[in-house]
C-alpha atoms as a PDB file:
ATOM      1  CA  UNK A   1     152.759-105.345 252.240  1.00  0.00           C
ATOM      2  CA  UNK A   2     150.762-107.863 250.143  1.00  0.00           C
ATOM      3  CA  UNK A   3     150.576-107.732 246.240  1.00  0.00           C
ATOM      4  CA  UNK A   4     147.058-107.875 244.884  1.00  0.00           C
ATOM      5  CA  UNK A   5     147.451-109.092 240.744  1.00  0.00           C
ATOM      6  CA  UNK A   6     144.545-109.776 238.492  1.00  0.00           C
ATOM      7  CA  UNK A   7     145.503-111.911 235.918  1.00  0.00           C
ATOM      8  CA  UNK A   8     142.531-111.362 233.136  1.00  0.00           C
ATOM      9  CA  UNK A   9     140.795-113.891 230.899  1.00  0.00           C
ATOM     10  CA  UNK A  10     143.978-115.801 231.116  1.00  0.00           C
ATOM     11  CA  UNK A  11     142.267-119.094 229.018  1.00  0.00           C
ATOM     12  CA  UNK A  12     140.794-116.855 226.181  1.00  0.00           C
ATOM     13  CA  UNK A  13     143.670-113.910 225.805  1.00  0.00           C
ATOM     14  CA  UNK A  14     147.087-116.258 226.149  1.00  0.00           C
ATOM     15  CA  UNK A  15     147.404-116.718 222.630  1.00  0.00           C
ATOM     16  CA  UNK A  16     151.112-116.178 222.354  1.00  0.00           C
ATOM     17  CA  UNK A  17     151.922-117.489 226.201  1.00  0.00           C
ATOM     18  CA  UNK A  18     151.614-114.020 227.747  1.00  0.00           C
ATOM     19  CA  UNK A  19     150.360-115.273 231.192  1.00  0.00           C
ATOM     20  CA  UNK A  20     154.287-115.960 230.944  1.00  0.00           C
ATOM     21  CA  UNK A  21     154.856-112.158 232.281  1.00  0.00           C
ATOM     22  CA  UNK A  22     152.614-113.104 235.541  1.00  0.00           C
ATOM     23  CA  UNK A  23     154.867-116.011 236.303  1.00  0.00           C
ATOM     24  CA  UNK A  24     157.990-113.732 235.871  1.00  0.00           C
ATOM     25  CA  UNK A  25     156.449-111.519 238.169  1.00  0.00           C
ATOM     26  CA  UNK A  26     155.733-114.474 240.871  1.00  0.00           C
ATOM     27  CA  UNK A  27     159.167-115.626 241.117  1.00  0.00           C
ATOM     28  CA  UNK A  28     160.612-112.139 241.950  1.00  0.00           C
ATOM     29  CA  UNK A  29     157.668-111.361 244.387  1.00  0.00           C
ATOM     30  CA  UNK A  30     158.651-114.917 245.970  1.00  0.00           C
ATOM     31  CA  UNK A  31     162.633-113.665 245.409  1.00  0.00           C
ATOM     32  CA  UNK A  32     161.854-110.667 247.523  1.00  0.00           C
ATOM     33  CA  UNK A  33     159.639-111.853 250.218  1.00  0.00           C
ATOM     34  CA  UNK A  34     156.407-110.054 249.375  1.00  0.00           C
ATOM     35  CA  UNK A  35     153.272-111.674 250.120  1.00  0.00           C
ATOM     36  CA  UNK A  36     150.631-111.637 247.195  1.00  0.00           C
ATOM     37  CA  UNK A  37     147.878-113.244 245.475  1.00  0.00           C
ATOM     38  CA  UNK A  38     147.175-113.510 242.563  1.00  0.00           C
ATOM     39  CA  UNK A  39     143.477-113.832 240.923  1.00  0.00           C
ATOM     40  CA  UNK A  40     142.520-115.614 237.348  1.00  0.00           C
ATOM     41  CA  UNK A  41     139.623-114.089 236.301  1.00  0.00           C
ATOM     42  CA  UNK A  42     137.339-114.704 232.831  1.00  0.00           C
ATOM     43  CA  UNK A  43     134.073-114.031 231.171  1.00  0.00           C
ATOM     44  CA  UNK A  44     132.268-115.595 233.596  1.00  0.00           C
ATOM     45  CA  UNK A  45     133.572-113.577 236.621  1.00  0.00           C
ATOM     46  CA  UNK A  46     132.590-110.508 238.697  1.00  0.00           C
ATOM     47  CA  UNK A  47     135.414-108.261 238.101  1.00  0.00           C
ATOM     48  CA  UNK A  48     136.431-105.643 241.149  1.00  0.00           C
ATOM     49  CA  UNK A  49     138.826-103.616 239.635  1.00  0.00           C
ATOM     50  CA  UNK A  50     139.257-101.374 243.140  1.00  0.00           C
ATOM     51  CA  UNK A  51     140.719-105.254 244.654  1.00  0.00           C
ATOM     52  CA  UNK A  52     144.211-105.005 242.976  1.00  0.00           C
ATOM     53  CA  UNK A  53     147.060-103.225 242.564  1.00  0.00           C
ATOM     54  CA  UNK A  54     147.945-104.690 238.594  1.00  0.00           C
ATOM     55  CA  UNK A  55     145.881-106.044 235.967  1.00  0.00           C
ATOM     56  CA  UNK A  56     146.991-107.861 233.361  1.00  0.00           C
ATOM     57  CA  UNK A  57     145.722-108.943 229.465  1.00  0.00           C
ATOM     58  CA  UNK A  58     147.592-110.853 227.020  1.00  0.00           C
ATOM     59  CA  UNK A  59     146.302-111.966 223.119  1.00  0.00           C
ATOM     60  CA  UNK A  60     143.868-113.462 221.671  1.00  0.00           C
ATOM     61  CA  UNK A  61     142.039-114.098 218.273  1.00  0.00           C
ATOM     62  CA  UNK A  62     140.072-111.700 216.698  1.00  0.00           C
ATOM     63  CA  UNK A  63     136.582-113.415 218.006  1.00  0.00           C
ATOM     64  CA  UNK A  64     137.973-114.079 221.642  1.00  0.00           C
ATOM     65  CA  UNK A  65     138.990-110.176 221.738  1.00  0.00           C
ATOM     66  CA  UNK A  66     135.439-109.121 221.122  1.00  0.00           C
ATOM     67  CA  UNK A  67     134.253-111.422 223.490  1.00  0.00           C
ATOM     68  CA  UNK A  68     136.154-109.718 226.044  1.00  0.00           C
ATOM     69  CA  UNK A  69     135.115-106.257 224.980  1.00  0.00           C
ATOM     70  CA  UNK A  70     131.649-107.074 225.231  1.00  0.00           C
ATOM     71  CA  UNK A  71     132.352-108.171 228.706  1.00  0.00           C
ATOM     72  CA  UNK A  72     134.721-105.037 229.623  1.00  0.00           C
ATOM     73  CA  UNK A  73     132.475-102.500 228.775  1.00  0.00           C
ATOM     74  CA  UNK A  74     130.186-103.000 232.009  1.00  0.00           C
ATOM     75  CA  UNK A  75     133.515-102.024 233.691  1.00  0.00           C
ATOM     76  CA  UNK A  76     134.228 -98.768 231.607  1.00  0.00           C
ATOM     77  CA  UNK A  77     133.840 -96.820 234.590  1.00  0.00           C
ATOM     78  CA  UNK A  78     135.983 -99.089 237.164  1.00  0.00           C
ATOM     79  CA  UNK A  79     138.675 -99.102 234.633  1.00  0.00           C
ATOM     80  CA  UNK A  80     139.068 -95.701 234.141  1.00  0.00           C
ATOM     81  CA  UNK A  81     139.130 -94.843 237.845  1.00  0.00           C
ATOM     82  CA  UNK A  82     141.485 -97.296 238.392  1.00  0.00           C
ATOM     83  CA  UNK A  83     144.217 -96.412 235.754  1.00  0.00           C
ATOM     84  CA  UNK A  84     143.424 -92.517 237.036  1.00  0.00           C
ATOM     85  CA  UNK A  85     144.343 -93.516 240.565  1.00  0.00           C
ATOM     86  CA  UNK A  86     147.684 -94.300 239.188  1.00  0.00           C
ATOM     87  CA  UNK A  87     146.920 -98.583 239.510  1.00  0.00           C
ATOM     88  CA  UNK A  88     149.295-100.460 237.416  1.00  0.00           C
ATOM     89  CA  UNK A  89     148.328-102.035 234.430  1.00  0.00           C
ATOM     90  CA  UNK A  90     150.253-104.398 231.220  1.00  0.00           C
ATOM     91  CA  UNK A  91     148.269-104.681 228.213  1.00  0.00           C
ATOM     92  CA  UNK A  92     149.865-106.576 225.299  1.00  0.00           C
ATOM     93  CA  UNK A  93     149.709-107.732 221.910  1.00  0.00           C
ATOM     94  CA  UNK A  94     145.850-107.057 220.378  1.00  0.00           C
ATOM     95  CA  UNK A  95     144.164-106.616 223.661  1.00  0.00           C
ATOM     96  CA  UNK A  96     145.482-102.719 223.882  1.00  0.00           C
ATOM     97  CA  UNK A  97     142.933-101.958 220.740  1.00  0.00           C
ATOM     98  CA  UNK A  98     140.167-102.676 223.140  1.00  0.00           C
ATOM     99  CA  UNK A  99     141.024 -99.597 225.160  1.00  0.00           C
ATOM    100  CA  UNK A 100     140.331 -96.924 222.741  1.00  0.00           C
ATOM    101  CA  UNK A 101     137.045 -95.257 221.411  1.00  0.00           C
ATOM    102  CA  UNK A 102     136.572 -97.372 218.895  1.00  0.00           C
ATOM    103  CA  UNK A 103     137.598-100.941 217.805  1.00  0.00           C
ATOM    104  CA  UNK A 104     136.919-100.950 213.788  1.00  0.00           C
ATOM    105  CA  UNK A 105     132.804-100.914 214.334  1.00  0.00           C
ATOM    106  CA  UNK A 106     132.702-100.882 217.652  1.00  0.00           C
ATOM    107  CA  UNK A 107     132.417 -98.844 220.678  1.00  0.00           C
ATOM    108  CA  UNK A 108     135.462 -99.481 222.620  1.00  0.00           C
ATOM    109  CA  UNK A 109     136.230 -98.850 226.145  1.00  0.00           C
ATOM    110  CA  UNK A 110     136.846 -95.083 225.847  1.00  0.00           C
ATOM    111  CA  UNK A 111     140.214 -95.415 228.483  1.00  0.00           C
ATOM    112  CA  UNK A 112     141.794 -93.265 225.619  1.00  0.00           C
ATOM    113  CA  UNK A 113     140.805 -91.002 222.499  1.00  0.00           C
ATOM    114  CA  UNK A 114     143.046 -93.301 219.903  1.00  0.00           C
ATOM    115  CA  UNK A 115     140.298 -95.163 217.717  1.00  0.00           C
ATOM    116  CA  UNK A 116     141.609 -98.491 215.668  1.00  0.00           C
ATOM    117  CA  UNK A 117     140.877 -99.700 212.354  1.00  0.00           C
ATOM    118  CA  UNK A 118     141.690-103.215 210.374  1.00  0.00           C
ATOM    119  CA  UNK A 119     144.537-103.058 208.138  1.00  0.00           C
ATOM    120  CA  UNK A 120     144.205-104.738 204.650  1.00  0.00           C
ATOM    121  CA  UNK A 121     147.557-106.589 205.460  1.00  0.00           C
ATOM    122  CA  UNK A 122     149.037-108.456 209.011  1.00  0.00           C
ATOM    123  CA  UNK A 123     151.901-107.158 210.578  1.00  0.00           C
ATOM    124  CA  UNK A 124     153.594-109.941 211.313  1.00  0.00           C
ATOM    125  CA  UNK A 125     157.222-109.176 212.475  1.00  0.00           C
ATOM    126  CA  UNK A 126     159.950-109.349 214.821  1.00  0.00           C
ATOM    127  CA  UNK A 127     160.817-105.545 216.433  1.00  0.00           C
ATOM    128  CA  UNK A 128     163.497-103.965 218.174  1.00  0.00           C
ATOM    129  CA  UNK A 129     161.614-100.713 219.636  1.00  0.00           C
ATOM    130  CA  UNK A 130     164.030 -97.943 221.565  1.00  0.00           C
ATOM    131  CA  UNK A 131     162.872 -96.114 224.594  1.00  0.00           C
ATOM    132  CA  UNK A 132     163.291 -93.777 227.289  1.00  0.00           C
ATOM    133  CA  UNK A 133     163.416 -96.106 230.302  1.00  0.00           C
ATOM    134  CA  UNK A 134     165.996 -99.609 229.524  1.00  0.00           C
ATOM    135  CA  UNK A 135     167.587-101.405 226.740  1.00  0.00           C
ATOM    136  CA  UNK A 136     165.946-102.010 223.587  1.00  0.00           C
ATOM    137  CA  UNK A 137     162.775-103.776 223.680  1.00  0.00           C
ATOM    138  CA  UNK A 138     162.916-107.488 221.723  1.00  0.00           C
ATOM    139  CA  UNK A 139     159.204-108.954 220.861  1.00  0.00           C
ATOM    140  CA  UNK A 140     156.911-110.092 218.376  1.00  0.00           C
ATOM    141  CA  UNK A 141     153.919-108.120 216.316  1.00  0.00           C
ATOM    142  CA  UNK A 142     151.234-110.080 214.966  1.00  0.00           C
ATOM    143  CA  UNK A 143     148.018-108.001 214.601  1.00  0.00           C
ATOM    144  CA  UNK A 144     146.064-106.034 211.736  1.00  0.00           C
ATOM    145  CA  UNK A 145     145.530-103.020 213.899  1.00  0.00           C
ATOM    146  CA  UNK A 146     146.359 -99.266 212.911  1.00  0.00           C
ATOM    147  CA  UNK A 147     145.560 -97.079 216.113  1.00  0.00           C
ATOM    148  CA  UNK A 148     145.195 -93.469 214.955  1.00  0.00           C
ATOM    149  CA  UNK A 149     144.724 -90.316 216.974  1.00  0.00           C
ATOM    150  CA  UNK A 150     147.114 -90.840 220.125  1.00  0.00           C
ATOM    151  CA  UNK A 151     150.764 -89.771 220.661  1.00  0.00           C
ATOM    152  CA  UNK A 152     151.550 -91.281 223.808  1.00  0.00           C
ATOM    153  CA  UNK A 153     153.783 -93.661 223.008  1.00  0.00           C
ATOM    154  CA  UNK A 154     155.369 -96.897 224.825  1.00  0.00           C
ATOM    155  CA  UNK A 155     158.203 -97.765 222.749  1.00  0.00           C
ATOM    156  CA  UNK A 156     159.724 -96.046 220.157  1.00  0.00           C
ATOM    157  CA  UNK A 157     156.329 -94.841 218.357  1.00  0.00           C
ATOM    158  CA  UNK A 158     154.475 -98.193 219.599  1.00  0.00           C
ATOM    159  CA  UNK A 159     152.068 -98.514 222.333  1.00  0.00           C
ATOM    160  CA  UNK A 160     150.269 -96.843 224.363  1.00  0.00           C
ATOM    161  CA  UNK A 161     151.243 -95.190 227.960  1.00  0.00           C
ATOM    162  CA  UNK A 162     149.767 -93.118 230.080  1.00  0.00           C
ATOM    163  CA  UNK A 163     150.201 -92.824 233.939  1.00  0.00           C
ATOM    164  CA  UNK A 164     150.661 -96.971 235.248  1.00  0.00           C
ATOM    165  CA  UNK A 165     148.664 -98.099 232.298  1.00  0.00           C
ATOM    166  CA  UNK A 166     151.476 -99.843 229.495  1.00  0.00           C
ATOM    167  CA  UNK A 167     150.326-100.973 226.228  1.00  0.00           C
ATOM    168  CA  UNK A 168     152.092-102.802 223.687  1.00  0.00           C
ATOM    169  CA  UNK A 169     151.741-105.327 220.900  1.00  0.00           C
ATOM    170  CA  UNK A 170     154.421-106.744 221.675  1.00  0.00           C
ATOM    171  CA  UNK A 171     154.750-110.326 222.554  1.00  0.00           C
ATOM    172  CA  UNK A 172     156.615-112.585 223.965  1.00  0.00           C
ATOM    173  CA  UNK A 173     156.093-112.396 226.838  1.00  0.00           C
ATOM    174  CA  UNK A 174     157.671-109.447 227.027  1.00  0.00           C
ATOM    175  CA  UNK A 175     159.111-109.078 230.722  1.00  0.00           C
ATOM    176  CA  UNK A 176     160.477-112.652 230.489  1.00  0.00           C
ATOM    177  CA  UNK A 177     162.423-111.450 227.311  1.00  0.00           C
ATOM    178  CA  UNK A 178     163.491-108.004 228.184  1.00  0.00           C
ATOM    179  CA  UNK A 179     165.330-108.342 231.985  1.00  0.00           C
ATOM    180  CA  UNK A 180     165.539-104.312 231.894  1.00  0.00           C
ATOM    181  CA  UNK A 181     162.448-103.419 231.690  1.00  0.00           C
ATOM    182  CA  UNK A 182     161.047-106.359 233.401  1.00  0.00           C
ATOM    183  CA  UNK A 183     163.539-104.714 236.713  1.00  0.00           C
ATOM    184  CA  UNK A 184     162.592-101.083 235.575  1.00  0.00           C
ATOM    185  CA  UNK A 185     159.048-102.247 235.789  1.00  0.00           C
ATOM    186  CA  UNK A 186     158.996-104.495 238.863  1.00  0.00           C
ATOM    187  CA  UNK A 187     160.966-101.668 240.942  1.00  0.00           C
ATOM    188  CA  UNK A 188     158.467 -99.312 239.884  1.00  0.00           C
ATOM    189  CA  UNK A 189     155.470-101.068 240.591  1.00  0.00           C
ATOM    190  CA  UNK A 190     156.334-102.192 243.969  1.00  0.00           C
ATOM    191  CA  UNK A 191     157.869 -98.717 245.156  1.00  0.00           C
ATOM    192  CA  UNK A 192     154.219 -97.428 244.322  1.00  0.00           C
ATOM    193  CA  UNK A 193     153.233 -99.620 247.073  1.00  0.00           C
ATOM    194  CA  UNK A 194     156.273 -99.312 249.503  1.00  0.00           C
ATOM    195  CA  UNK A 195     158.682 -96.151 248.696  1.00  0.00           C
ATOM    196  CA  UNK A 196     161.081 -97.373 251.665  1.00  0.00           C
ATOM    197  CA  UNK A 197     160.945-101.188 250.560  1.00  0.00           C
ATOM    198  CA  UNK A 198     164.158-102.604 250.524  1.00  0.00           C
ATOM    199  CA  UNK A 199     165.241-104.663 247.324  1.00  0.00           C
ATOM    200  CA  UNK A 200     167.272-107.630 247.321  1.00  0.00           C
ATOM    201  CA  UNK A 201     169.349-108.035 244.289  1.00  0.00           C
ATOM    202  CA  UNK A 202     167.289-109.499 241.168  1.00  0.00           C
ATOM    203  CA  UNK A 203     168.158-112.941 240.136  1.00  0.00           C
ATOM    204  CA  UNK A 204     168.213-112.256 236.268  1.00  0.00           C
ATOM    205  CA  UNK A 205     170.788-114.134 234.882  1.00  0.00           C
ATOM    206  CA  UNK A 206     169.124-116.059 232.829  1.00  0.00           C
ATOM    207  CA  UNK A 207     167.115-113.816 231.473  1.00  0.00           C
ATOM    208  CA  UNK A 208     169.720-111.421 230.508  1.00  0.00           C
ATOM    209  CA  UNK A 209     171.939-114.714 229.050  1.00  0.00           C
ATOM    210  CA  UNK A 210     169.186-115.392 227.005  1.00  0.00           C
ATOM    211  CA  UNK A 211     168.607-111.731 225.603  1.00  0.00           C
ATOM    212  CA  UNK A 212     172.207-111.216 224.705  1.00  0.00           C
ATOM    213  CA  UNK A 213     172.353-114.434 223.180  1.00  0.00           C
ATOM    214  CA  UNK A 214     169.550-113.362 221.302  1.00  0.00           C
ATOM    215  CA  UNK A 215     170.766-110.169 220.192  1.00  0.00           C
ATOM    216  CA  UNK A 216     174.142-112.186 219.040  1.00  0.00           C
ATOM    217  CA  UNK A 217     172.059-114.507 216.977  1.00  0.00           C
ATOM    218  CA  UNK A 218     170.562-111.483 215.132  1.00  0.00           C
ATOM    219  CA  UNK A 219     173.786-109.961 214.116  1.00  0.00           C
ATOM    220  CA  UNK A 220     174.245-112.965 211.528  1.00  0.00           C
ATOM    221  CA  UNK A 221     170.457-112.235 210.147  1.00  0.00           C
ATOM    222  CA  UNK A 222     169.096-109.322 208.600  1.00  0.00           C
ATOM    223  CA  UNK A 223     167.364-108.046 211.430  1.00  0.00           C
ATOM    224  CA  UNK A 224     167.293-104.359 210.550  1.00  0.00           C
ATOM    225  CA  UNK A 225     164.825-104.279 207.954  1.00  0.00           C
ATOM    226  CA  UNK A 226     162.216-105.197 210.464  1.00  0.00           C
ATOM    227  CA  UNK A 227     162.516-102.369 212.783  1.00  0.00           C
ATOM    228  CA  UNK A 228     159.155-100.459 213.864  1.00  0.00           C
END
């Protein structure tokens, strides 16, 4: 088995270090003996969507995010057979607006029906957001996006999933802070590939250290008001 990984417009959309979740994913590849390669791609690339088995986006400012729209939208039809053939795919903080029918005045890429619109006020926050599949999710919001029309949810009511595709504004990056979800994720995407692979144990220590120790921290600061 070898891993195919798009990393996408990893110089323009790494605003809050979320290239950080493909290096996460590289050591536990390497930790479990899978071959893969991994491609950084940008504006000025070909993009073959059909090549890889996950994409992924991070951030960016407002002006770098249309940038990459106007670039996407040649690939409207690549993406959406490739998240409808089930192909994995982490979209986080601002880039997941691009995905919808519309981005405020803009055509977006039509993946889903949810259109977004500019809110007269930043979200800037740190969340806790509950879900179905691991441990609380810890990240960071900082966007002036309200997506309307959708009910697929991520996280608590946050995000956007639907088949392999996950979308959140969360940042972080967000497998490096959350080791549950980062092994619910991981185990996921590589049984997709391999339903009989056999998994070594995952080396997250660290990670886990550094999430309780997080959590710990928060109990002395008033953390609940800021719950989405």
């Amino acid at each position: 088995m070898k891993v195919n990984i798009l990393c996408l417009y990893y110089d323009i959309m790494n605003l809050y270090g979320d290239t950080g979740n493909v290096k996460v994913l590289k050591y536990h590849l390497d930790e479990q003996g899978i071959d893969y390669n991994i491609d950084y791609k940008s504006i000025d690339d070909k993009l073959v969507f059909k090549n890889y088995d996950l994409v992924m986006i991070g951030a960016g400012t407002e002006r770098n995010r249309f940038i990459c729209l106007d670039h996407l939208m040649k690939y409207k039809k690549d993406i959406k057979k490739y998240v409808e053939d089930g192909k994995f795919f982490i979209s986080t903080g601002n880039s997941i607006s691009m995905f919808g029918n519309k981005l405020y005045d803009k055509d977006g890429i039509g993946l889903f029906d949810y259109t977004v619109s500019e809110s007269d006020k930043r979200i800037s926050k740190e969340v806790i957001l509950d879900n179905d599949m691991c441990k609380p999710i810890y990240g960071f919001f900082n966007h002036q996006d309200i997506i309307s029309n959708h009910d697929n949810y991520l996280f608590s009511d946050e995000g956007i999933h639907y088949k392999n595709f996950y979308g959140t504004f969360t940042l972080g990056p967000i497998l490096s802070r959350n080791p549950e979800f980062l092994e619910y994720f991981f185990k996921k995407f590589i049984s997709s590939l391999d339903d009989k692979f056999k998994f070594k144990d995952m080396d997250l220590s660290l990670n886990r250290k550094a999430y309780e120790e997080f959590i710990e921290f928060k109990k002395t600061k008033v953390f609940n008001s800021h719950k989405a």
